[in-house]
Protein backbone atom coordinates (compact mmCIF):
# COMPACT_ATOMS: atom_id res chain seq x y z
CA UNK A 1 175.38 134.02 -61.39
CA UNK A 2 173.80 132.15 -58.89
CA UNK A 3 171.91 134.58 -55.86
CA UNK A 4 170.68 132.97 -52.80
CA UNK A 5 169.60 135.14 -49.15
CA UNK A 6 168.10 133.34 -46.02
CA UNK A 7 165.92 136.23 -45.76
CA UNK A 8 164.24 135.16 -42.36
CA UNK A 9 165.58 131.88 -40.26
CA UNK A 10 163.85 130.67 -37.06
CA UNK A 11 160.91 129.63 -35.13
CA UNK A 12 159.50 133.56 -35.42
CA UNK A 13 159.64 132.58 -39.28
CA UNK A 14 161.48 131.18 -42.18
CA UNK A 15 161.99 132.04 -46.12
CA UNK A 16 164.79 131.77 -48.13
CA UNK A 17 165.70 133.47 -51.42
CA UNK A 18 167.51 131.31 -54.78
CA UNK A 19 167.72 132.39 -57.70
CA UNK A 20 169.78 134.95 -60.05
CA UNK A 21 169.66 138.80 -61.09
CA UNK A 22 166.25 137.69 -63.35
CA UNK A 23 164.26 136.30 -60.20
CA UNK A 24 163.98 133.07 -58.66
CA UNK A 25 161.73 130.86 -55.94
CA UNK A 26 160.57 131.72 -52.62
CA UNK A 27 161.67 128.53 -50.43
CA UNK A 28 158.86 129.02 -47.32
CA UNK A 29 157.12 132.26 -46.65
CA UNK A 30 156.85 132.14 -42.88
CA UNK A 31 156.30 136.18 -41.93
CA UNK A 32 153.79 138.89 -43.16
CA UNK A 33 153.90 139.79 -46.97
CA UNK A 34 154.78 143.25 -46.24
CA UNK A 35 157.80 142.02 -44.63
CA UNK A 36 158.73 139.67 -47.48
CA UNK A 37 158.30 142.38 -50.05
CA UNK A 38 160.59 144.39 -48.27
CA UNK A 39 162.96 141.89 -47.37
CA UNK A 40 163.04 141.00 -51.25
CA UNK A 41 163.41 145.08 -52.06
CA UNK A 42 166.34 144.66 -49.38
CA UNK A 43 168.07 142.44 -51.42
CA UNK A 44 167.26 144.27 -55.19
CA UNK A 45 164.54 141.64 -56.08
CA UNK A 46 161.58 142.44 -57.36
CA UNK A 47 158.72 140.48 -55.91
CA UNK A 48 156.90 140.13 -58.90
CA UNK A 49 160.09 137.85 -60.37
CA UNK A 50 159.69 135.62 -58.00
CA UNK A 51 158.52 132.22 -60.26
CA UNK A 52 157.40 130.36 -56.75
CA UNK A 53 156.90 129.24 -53.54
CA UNK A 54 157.88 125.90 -52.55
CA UNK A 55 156.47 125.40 -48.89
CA UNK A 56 158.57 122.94 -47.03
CA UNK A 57 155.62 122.11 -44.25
CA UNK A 58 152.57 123.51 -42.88
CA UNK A 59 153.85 125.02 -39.66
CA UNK A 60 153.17 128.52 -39.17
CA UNK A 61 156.51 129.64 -39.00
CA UNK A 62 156.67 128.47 -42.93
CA UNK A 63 153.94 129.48 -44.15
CA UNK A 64 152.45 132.21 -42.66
CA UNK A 65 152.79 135.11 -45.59
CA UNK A 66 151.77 132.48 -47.98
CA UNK A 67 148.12 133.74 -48.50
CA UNK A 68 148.49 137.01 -49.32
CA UNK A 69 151.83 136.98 -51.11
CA UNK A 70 151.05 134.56 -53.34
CA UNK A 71 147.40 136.67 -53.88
CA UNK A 72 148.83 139.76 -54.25
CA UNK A 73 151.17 138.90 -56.80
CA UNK A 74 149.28 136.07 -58.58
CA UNK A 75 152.18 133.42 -57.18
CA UNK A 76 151.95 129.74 -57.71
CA UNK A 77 152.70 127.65 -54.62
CA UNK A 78 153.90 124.40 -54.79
CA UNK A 79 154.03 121.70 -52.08
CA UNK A 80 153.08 117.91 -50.82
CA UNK A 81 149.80 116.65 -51.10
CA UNK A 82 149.96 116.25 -47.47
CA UNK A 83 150.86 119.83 -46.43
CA UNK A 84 148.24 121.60 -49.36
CA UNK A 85 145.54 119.67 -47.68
CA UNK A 86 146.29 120.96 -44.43
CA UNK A 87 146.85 124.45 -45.83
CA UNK A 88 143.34 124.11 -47.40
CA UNK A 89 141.88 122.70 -44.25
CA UNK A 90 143.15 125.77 -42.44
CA UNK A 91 142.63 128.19 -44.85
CA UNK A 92 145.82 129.19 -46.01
CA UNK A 93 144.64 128.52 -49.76
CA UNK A 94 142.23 131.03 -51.14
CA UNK A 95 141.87 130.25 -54.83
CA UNK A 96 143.31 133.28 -55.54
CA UNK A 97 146.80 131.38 -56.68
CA UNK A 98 147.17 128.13 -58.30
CA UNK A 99 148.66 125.51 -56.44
CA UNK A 100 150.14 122.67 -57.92
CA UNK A 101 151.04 118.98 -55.88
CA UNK A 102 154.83 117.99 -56.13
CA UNK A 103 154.54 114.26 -57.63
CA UNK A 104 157.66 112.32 -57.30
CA UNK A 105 161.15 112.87 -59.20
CA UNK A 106 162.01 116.36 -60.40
CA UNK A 107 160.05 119.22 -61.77
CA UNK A 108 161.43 122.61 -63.81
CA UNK A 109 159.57 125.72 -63.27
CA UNK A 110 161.52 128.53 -65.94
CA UNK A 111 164.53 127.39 -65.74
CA UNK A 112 165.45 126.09 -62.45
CA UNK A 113 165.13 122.23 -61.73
CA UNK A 114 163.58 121.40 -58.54
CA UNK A 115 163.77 118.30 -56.53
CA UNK A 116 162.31 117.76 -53.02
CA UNK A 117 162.78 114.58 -50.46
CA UNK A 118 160.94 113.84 -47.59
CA UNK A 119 162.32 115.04 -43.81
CA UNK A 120 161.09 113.69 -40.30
CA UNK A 121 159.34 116.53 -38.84
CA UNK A 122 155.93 116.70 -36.89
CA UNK A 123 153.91 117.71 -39.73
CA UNK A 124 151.58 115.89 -42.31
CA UNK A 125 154.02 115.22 -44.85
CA UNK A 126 157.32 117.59 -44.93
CA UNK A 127 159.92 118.15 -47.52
CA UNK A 128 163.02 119.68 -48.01
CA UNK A 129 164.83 121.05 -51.42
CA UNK A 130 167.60 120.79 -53.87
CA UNK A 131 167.39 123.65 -56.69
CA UNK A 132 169.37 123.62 -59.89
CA UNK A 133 169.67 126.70 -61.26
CA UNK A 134 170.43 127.73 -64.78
CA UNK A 135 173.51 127.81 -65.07
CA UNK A 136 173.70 124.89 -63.42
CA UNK A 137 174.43 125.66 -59.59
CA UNK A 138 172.65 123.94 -56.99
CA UNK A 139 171.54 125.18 -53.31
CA UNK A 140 169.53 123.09 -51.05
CA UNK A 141 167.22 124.52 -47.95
CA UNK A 142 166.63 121.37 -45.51
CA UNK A 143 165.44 122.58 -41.78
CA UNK A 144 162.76 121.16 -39.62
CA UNK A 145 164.15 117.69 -39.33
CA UNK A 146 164.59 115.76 -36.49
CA UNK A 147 167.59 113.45 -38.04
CA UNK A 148 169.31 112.80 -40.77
CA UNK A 149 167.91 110.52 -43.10
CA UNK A 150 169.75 108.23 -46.35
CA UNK A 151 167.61 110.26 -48.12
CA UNK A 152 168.17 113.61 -47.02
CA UNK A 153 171.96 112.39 -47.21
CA UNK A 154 172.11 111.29 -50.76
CA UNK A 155 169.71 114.81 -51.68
CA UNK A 156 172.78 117.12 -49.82
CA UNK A 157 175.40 115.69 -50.96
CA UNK A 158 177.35 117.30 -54.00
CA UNK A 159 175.19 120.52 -53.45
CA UNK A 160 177.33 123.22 -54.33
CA UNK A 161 175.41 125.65 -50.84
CA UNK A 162 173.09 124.20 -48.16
CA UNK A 163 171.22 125.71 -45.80
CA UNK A 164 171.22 122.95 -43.16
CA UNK A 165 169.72 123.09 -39.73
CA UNK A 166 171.34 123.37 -36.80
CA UNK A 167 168.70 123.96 -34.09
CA UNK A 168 169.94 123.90 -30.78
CA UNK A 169 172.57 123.25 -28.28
CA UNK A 170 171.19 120.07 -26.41
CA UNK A 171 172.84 121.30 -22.75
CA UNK A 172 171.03 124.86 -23.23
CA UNK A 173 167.75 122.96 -24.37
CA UNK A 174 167.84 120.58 -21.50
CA UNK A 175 168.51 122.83 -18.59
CA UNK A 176 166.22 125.90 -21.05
CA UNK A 177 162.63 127.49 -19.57
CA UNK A 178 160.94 125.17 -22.46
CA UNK A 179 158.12 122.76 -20.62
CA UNK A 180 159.67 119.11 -20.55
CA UNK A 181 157.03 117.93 -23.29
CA UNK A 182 158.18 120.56 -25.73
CA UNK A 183 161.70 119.67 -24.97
CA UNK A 184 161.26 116.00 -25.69
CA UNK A 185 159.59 116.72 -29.00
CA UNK A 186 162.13 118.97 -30.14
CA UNK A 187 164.83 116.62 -29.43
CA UNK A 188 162.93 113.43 -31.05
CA UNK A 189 162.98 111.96 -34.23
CA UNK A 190 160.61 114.23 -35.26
CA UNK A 191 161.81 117.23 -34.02
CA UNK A 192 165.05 119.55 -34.78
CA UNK A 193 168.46 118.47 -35.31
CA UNK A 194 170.98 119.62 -32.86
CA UNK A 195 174.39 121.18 -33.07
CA UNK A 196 176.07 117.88 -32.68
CA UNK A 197 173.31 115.94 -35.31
CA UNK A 198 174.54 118.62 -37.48
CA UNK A 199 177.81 118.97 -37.27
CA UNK A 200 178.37 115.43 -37.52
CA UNK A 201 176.73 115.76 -41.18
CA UNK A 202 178.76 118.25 -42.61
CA UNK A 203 182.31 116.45 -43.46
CA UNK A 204 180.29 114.32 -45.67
CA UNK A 205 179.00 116.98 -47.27
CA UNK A 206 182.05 118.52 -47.81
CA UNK A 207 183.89 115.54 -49.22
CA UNK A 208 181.01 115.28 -51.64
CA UNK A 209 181.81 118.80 -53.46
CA UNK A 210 179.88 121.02 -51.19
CA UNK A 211 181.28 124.37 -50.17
CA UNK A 212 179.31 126.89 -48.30
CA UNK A 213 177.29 126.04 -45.49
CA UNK A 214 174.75 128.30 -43.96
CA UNK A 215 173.82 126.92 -40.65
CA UNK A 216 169.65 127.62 -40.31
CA UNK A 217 166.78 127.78 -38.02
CA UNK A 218 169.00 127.96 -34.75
CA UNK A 219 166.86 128.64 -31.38
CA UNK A 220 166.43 131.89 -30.49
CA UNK A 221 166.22 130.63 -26.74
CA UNK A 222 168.12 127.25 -27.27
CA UNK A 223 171.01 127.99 -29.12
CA UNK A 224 173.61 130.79 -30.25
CA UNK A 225 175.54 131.43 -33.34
CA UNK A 226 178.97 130.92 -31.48
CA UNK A 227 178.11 127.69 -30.57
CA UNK A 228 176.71 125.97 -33.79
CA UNK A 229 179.79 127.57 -35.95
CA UNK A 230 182.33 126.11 -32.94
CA UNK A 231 180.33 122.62 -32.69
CA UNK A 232 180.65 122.84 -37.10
CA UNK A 233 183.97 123.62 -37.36
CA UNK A 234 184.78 120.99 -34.81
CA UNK A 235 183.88 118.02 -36.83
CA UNK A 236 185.19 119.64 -40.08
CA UNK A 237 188.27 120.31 -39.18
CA UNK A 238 188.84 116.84 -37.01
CA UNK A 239 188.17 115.64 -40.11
CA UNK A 240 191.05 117.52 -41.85
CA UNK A 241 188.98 120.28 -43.72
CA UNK A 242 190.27 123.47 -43.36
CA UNK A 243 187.79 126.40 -43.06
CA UNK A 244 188.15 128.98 -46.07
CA UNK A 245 189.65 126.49 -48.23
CA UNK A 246 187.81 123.68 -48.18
CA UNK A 247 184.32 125.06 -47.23
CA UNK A 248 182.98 128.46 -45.95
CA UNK A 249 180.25 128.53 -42.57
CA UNK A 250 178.08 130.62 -41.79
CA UNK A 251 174.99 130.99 -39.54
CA UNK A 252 171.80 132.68 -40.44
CA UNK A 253 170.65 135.81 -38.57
CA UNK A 254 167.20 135.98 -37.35
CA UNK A 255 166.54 138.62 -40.25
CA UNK A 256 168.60 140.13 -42.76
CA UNK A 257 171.29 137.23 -44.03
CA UNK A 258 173.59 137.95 -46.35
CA UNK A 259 173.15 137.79 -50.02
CA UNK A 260 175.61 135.08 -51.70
CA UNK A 261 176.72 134.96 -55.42
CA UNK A 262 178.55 132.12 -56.68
């Protein structure tokens, strides 16, 4: 059975759990080790099974246990040639853990088929992902984007769970404390999707085969949970899906998300 957590979601930090009652990958390790370890002990999973840890870009907020978790338990990390160079660059790699390039097309790592596809984000070259796991389930984790691409479309859709991001409400952000620079680059094509970018997503999704959503990386400042669940059912349901039957939504606390079998 198929185990997935968003264990931490937002711009304090980001990592995400998949995998099953044997272990599984580490999508992003954006807080402290010690707070991973325990967040993994939270959820009954050792951190020694975890197989990887798939960075999705180099921004803090993604990568900042990477060092020492992936030291102290002899880890491999895998990511884009773009983001281990950075990573290198800024120490973050210690050659204490092997670290392996993600070429193109998929990869398997003990079990669990991995495919990743590029995202529009301010970074040096950023990624989302699509797991398979072994009995043949499939989540996705695809924040830190600032639109939608064909790509990113044709990646989601017919994943069984997706953590998708839904970043901010654009009237908060506008009218927010955030410097008017900061608020233009979220809000760019390289930036974060909104409520509305995201919502407007999801029926296809849906209609593809997909059935849980977790909404992901929502402002702590720019957004609330109320409002990217009303903004997702909107579109949904004005597209005729009806929550609990066709699809179940959620939105990722700050820390401590739920753990979900299927």
């Amino acid at each position: 059975m198929a185990r997935v957590c968003r264990l931490f979601s937002g711009s304090s930090g980001n990592s995400t759990f998949v995998g099953n009652g044997d272990g599984g990958l580490l999508i992003d390790a954006g807080v402290s080790a010690k707070r991973i370890c325990e967040a993994l002990d939270g959820i009954g999973t050792d951190p020694q099974s975890i197989k990887g840890v798939f960075v999705s870009h180099e921004h803090n907020d993604h990568i900042a246990g990477v060092r020492v978790f992936c030291s102290k338990f002899g880890i491999p990390l895998f990511a884009t040639k773009g983001t281990l160079e950075v990573m290198e660059r800024d120490g973050h790699i210690n050659g204490k853990f092997d670290t392996f390039c993600l070429d193109e097309g998929d990869m398997e790592l003990d079990g669990f088929k991995i495919e990743h596809f590029p995202i529009s984000h301010d970074c040096a070259e950023g990624c989302g992902y699509k797991i398979e796991l072994p009995d043949g389930r499939t989540a996705a984790v695809c924040t830190d984007l600032g639109f939608v691409s064909e790509q990113v479309k044709n990646a989601l859709c017919s994943t069984d769970l997706i953590f998708f991001e839904s970043n901010h409400d654009i009237d908060m952000l506008k009218t927010g404390c955030y410097p008017y620079p900061l608020k233009q680059r979220i809000m760019s094509h390289i930036g974060h999707l909104s409520n509305d970018a995201c919502a407007e997503a999801l029926p296809m999704f849906v209609k593809s085969g997909t059935t849980r959503i977790i909404l992901s990386h929502l402002s702590e400042h720019n957004n609330m949970p109320i409002l990217a669940k009303r903004t997702a059912l909107f579109f949904l349901k004005s597209e005729g899906m009806k929550e609990g039957e066709d699809f179940l939504l959620s939105a990722a606390p700050k820390t401590g998300g739920e753990v979900i079998c299927y």
